[in-house]
N, C-alpha and C. Protein backbone atom coordinates (compact mmCIF):
# COMPACT_ATOMS: atom_id res chain seq x y z
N UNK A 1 42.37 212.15 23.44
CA UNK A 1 41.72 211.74 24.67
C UNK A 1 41.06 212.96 25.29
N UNK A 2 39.69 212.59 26.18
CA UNK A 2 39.27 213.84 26.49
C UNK A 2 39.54 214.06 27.78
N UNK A 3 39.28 215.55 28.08
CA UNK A 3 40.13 215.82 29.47
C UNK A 3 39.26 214.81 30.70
N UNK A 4 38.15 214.85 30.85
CA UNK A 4 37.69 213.87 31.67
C UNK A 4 38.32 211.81 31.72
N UNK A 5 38.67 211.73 30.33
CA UNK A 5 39.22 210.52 30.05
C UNK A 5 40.69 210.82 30.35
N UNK A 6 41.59 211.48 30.48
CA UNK A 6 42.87 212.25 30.93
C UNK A 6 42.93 211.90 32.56
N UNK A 7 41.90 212.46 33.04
CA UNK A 7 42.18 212.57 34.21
C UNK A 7 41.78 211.01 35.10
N UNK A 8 40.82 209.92 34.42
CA UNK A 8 40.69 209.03 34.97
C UNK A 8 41.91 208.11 34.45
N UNK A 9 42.50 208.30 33.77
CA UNK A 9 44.11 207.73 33.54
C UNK A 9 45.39 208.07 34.19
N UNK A 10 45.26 208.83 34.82
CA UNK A 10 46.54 209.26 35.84
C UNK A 10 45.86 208.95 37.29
N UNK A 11 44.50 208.95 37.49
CA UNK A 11 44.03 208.06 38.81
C UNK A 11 44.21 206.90 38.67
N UNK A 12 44.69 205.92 37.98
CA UNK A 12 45.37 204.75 38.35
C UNK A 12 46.02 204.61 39.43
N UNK A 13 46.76 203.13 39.91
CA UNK A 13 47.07 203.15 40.62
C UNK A 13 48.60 202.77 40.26
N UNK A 14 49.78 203.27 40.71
CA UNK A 14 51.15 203.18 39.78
C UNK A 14 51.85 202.31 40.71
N UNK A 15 53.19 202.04 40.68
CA UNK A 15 54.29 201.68 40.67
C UNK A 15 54.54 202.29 42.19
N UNK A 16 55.18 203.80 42.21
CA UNK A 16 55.41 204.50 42.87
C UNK A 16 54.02 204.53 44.15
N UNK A 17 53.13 204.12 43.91
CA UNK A 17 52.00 204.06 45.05
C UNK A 17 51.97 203.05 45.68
N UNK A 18 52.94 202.01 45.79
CA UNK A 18 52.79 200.56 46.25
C UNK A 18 54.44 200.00 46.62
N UNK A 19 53.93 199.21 47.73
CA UNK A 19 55.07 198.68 48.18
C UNK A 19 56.20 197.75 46.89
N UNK A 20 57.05 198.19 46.95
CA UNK A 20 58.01 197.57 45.65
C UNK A 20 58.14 196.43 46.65
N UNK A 21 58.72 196.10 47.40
CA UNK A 21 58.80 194.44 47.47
C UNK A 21 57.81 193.77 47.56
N UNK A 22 56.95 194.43 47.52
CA UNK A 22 55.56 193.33 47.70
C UNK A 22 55.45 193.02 46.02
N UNK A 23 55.38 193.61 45.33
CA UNK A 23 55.22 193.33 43.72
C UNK A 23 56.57 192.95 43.80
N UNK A 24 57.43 192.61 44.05
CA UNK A 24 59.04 191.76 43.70
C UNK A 24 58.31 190.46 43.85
N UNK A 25 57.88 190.27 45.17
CA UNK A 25 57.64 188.73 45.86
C UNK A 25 56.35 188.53 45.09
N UNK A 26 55.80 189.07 44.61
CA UNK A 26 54.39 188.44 43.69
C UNK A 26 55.06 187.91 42.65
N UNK A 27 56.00 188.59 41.99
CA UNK A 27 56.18 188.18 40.60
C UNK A 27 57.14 187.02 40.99
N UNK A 28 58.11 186.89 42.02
CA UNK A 28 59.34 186.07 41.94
C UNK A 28 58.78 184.98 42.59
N UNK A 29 57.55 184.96 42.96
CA UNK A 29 56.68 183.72 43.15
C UNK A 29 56.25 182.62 41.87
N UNK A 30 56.25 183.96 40.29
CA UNK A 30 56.17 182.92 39.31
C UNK A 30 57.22 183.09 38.57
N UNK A 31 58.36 183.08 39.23
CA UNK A 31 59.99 182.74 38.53
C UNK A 31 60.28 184.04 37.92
N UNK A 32 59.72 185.35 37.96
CA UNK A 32 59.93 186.40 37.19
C UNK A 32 60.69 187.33 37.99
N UNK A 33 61.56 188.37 37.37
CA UNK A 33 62.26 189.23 38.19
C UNK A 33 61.65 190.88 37.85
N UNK A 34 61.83 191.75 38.82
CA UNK A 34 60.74 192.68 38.57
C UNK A 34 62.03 194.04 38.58
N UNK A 35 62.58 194.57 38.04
CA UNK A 35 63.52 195.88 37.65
C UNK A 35 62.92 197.07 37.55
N UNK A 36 63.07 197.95 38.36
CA UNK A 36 62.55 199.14 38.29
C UNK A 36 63.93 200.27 37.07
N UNK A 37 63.03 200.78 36.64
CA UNK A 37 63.98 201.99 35.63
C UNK A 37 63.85 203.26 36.41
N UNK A 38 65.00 203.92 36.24
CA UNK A 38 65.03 205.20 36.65
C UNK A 38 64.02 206.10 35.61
N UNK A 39 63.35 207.10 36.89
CA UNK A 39 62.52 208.02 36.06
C UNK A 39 62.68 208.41 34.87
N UNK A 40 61.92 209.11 33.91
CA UNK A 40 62.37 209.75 32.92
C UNK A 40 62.99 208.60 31.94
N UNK A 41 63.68 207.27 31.80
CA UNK A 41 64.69 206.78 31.09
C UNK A 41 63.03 205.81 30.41
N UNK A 42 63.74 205.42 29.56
CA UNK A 42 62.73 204.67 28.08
C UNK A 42 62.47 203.33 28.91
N UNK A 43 61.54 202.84 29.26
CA UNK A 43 61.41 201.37 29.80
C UNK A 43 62.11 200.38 28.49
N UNK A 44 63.26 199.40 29.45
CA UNK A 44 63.18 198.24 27.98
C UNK A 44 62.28 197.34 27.83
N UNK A 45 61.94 196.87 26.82
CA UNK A 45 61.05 195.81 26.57
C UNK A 45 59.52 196.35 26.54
N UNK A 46 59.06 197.56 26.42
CA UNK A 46 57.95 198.45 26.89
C UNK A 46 57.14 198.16 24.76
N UNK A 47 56.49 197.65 25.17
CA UNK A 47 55.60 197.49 23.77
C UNK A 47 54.68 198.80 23.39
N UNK A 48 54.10 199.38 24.11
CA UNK A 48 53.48 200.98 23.83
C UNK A 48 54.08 202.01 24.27
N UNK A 49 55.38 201.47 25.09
CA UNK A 49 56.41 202.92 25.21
C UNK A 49 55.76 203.60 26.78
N UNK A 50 56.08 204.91 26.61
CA UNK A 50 55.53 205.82 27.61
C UNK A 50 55.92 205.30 28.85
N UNK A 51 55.03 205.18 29.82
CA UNK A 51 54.83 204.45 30.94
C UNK A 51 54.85 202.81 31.28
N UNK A 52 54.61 202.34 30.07
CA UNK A 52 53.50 200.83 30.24
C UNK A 52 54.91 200.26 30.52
N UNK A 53 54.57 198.66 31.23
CA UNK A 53 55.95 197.91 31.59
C UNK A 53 56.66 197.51 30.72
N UNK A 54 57.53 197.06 30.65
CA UNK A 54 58.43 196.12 29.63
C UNK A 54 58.34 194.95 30.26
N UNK A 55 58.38 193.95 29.01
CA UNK A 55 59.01 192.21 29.67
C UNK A 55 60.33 192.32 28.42
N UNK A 56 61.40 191.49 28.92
CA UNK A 56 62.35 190.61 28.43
C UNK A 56 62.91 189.77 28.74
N UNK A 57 62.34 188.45 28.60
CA UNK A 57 62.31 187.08 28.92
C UNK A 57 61.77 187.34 30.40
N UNK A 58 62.59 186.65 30.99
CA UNK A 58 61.90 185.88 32.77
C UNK A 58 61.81 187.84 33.37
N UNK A 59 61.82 189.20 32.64
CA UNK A 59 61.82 190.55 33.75
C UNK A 59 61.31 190.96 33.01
N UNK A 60 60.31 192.07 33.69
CA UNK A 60 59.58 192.65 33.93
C UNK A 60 60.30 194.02 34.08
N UNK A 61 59.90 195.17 33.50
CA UNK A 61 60.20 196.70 33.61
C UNK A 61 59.71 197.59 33.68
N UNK A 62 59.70 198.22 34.98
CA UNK A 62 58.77 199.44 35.48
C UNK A 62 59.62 200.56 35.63
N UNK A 63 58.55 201.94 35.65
CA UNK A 63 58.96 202.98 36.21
C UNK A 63 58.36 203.01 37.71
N UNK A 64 58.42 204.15 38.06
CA UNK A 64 57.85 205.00 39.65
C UNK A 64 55.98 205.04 38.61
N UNK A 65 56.16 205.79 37.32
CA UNK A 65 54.87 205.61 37.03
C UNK A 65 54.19 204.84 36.27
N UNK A 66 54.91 203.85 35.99
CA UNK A 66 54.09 202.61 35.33
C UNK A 66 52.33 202.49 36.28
N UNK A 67 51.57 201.85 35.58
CA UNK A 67 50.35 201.95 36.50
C UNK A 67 50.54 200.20 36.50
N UNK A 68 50.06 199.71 37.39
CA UNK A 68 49.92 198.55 38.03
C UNK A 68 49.61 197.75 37.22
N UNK A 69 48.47 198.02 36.65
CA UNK A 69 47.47 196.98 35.75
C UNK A 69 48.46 196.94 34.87
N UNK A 70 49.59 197.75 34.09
CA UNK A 70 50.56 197.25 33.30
C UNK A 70 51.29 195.99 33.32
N UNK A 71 51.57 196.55 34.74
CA UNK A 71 52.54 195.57 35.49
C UNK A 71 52.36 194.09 35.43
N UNK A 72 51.10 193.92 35.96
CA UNK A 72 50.81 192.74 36.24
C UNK A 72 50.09 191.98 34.53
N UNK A 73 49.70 192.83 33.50
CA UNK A 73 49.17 192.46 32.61
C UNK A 73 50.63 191.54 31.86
N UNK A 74 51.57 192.57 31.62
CA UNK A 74 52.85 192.29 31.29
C UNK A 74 53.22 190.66 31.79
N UNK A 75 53.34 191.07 32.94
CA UNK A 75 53.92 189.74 33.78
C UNK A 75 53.18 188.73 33.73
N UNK A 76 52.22 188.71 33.70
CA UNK A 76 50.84 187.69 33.11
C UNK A 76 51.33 187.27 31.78
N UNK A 77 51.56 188.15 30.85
CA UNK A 77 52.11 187.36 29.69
C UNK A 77 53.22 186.45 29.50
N UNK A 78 54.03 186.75 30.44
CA UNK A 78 55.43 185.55 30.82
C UNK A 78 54.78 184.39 31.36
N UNK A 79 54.09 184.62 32.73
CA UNK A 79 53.72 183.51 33.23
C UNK A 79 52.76 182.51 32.99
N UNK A 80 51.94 183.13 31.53
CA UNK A 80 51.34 182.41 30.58
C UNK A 80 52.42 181.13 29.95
N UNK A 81 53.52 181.73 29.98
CA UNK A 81 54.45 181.18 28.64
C UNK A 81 54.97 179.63 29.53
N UNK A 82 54.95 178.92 28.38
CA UNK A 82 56.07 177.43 29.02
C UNK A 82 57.57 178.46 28.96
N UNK A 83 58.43 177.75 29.74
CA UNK A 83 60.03 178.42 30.00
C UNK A 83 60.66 178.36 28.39
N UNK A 84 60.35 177.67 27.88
CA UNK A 84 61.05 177.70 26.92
C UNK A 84 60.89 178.70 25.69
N UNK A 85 59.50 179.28 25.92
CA UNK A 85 59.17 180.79 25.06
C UNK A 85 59.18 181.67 25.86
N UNK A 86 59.38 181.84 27.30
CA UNK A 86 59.21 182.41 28.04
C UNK A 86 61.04 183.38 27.95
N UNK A 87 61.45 182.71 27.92
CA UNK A 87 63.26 183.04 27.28
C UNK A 87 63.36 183.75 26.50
N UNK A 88 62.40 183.67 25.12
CA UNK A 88 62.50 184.48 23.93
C UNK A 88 61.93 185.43 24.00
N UNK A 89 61.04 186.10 24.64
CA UNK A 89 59.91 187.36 24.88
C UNK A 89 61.10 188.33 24.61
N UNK A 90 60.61 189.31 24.09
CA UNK A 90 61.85 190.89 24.14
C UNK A 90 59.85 191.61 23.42
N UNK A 91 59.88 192.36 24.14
CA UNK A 91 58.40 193.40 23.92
C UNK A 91 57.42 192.75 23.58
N UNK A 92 57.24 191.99 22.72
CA UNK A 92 55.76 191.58 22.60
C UNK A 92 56.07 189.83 22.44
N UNK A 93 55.26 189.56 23.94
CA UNK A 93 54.71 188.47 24.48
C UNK A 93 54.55 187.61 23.58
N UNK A 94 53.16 187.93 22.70
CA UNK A 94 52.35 187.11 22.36
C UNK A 94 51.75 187.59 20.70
N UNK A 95 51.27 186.84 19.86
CA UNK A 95 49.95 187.12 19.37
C UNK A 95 49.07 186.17 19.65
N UNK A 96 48.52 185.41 20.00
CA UNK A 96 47.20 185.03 20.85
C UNK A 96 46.86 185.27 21.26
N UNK A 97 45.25 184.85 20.74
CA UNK A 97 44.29 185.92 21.58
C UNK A 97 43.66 185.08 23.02
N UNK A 98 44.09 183.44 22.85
CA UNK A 98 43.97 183.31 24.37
C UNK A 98 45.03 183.49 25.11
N UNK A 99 46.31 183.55 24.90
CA UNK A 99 46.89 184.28 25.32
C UNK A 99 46.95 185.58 25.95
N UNK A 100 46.27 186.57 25.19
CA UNK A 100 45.84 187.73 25.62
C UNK A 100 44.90 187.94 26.74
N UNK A 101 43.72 186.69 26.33
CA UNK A 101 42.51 186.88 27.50
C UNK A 101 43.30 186.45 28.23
N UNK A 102 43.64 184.99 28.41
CA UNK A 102 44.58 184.56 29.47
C UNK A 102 45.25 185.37 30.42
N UNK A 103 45.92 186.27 29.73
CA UNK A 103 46.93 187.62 30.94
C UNK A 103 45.87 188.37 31.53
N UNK A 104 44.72 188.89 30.23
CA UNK A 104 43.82 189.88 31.32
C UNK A 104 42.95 189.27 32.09
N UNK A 105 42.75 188.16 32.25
CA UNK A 105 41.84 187.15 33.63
C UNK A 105 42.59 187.77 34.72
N UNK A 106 44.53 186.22 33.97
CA UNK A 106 45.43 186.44 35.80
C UNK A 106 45.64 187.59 36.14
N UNK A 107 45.48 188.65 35.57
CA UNK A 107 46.03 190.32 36.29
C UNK A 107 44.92 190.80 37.17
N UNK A 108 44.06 190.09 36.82
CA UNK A 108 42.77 189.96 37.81
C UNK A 108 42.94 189.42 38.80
N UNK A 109 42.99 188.23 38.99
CA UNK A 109 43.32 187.15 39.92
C UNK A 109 44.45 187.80 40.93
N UNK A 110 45.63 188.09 39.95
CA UNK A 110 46.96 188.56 40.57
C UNK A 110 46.59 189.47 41.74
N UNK A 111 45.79 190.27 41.34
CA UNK A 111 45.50 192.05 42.11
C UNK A 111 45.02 191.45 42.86
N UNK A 112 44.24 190.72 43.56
CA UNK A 112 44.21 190.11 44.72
C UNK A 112 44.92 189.84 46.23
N UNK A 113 46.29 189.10 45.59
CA UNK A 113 47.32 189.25 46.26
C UNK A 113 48.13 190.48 46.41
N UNK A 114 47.81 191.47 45.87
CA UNK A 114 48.78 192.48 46.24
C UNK A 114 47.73 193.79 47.15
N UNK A 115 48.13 193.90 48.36
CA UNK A 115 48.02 194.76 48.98
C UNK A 115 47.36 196.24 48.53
N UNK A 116 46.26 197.03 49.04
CA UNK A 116 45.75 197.88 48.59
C UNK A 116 45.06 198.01 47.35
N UNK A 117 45.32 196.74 46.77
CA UNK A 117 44.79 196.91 44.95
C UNK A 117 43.57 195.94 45.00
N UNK A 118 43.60 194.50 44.85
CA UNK A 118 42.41 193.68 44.70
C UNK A 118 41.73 193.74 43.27
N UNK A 119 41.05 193.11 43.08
CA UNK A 119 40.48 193.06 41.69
C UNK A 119 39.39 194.34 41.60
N UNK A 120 38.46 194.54 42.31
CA UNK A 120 37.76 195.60 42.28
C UNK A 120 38.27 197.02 41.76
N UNK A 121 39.69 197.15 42.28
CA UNK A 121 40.34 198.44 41.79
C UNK A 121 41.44 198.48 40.62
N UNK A 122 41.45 196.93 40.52
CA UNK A 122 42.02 196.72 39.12
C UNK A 122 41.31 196.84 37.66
N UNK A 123 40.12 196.11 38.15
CA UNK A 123 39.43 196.54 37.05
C UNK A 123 39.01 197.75 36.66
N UNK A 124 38.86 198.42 37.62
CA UNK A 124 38.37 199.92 37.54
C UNK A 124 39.60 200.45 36.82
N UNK A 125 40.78 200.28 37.62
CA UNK A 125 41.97 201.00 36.24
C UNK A 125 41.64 200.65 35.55
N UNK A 126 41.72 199.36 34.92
CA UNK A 126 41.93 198.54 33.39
C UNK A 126 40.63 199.67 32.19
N UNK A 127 39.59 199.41 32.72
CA UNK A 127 38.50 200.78 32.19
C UNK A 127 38.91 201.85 32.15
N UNK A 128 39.34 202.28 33.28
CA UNK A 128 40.21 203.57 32.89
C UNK A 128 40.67 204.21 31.98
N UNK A 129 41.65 203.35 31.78
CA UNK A 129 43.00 202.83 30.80
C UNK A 129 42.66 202.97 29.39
N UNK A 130 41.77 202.20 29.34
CA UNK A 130 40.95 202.40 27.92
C UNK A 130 41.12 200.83 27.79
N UNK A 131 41.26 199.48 28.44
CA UNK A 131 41.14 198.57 28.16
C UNK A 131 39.45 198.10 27.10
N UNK A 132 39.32 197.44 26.41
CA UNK A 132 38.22 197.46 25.54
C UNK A 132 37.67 195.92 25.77
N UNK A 133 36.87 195.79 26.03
CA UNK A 133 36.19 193.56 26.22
C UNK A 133 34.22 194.20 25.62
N UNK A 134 34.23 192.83 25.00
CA UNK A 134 32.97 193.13 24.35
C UNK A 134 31.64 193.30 25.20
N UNK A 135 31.76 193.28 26.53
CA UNK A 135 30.16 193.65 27.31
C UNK A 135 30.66 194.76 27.51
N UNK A 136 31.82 195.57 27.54
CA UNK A 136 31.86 197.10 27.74
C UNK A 136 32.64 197.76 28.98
N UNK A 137 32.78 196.30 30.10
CA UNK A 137 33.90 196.64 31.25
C UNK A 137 34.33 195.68 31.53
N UNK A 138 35.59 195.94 31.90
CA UNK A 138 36.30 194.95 32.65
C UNK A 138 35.57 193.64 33.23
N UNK A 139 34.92 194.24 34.32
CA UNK A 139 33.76 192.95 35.43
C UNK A 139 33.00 192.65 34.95
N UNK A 140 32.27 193.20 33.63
CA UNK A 140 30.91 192.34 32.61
C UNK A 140 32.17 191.11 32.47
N UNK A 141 33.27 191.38 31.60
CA UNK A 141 33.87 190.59 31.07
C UNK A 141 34.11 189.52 31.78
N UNK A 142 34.65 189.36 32.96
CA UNK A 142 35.43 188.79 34.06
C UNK A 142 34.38 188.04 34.11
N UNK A 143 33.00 188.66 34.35
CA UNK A 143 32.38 187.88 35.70
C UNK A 143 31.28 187.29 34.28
N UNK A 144 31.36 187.73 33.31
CA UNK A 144 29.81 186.87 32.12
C UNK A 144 30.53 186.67 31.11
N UNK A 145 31.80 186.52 30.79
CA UNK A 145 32.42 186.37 28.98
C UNK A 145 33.59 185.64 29.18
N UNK A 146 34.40 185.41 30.33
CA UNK A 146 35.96 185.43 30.27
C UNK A 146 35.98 183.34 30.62
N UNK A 147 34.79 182.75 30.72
CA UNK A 147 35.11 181.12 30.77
C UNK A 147 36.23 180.94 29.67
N UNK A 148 36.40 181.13 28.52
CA UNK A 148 37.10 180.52 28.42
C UNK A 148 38.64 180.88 28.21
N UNK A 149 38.88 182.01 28.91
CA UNK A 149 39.77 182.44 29.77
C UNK A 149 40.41 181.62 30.82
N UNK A 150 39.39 181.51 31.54
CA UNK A 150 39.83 180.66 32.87
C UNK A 150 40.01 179.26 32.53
N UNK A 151 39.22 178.47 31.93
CA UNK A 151 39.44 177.45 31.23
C UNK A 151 40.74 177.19 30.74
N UNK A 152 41.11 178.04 29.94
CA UNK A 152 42.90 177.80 29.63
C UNK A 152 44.00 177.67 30.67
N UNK A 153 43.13 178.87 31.93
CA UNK A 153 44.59 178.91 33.05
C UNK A 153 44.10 177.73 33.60
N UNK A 154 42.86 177.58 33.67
CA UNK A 154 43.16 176.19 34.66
C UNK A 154 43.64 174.69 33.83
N UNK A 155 43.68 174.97 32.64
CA UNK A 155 44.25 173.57 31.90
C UNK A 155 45.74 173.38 32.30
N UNK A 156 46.16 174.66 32.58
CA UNK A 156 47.57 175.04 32.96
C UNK A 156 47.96 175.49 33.77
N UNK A 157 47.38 174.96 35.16
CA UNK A 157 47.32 174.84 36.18
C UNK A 157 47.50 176.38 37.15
N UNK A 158 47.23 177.37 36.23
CA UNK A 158 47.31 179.22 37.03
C UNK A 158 46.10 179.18 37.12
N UNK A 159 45.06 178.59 37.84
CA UNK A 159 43.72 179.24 38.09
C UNK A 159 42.61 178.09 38.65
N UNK A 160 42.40 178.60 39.41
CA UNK A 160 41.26 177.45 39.96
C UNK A 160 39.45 177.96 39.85
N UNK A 161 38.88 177.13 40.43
CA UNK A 161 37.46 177.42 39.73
C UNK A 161 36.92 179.11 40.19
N UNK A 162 36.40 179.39 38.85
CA UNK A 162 35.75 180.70 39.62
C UNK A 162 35.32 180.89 40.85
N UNK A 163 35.79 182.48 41.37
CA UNK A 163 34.75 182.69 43.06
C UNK A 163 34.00 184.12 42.20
């Protein structure tokens, strides 16, 4: 990674920068429980390790520096799930790829509701990050590629018509 790409990856927005009960009550709004890990210790359920969150089944696992867009990408992948696969998750969610779009829409949507973040600065992490969508950012994607994204959440009742 280059040092300019370095440094727009730790300007994210983390864990530790945001009210923890406010991300408790987002997630325990869609039946999920949100566990913070002590610094330094291995996140469980963490599919790329490092920082990024963990899920195992109905929780979610952060550090102080998990970055947000983890968070909510993660938790997006549970609340994709009917309860009954939603139980079995231990690190990796999914292989579907509407599945996949599916989480990166609602983590969109999600950032909305949470205080100081909104979609505007979510997406900007997610680019950051090194997230990859075929027009080249996040908001090409969102706002000109992701129908049938939304299409799925709203078959399944997480999403109402585009704004």
């Amino acid at each position: 990674m280059m040092v300019q790409e370095q440094a727009a990856a730790t300007a994210v927005l983390r864990v530790a920068d945001m009210d923890f009960a406010a991300l408790q009550s987002l997630l325990s709004g869609h039946g999920l429980r949100l566990q913070r890990v002590a610094e330094q210790e291995p996140i469980p359920g963490s599919f790329w390790g490092d920082c990024e969150a963990g899920v195992i089944a109905s929780t979610v696992y952060v550090r102080g520096d998990t970055p947000v867009h983890s968070l909510l990408h993660e938790a997006c992948h549970l609340i994709v799930l009917p309860p009954e696969r939603r139980a079995l998750v231990h690190t990796d969610a999914t292989d579907s790829d509407a599945e996949e779009d599916a989480s990166c829409y609602l983590q969109i949507l999600l950032a909305d509701a949470l205080p100081g973040v909104g979609r505007d600065r979510l997406m900007a992490d997610m680019d950051a990050w090194g997230y990859t969508f075929r027009l080249g950012s996040a908001r090409a994607w969102f706002e000109q590629d992701a129908d049938d994204a939304r299409a799925w959440l709203q078959q399944r009742g997480l999403a109402g018509p585009a704004r």
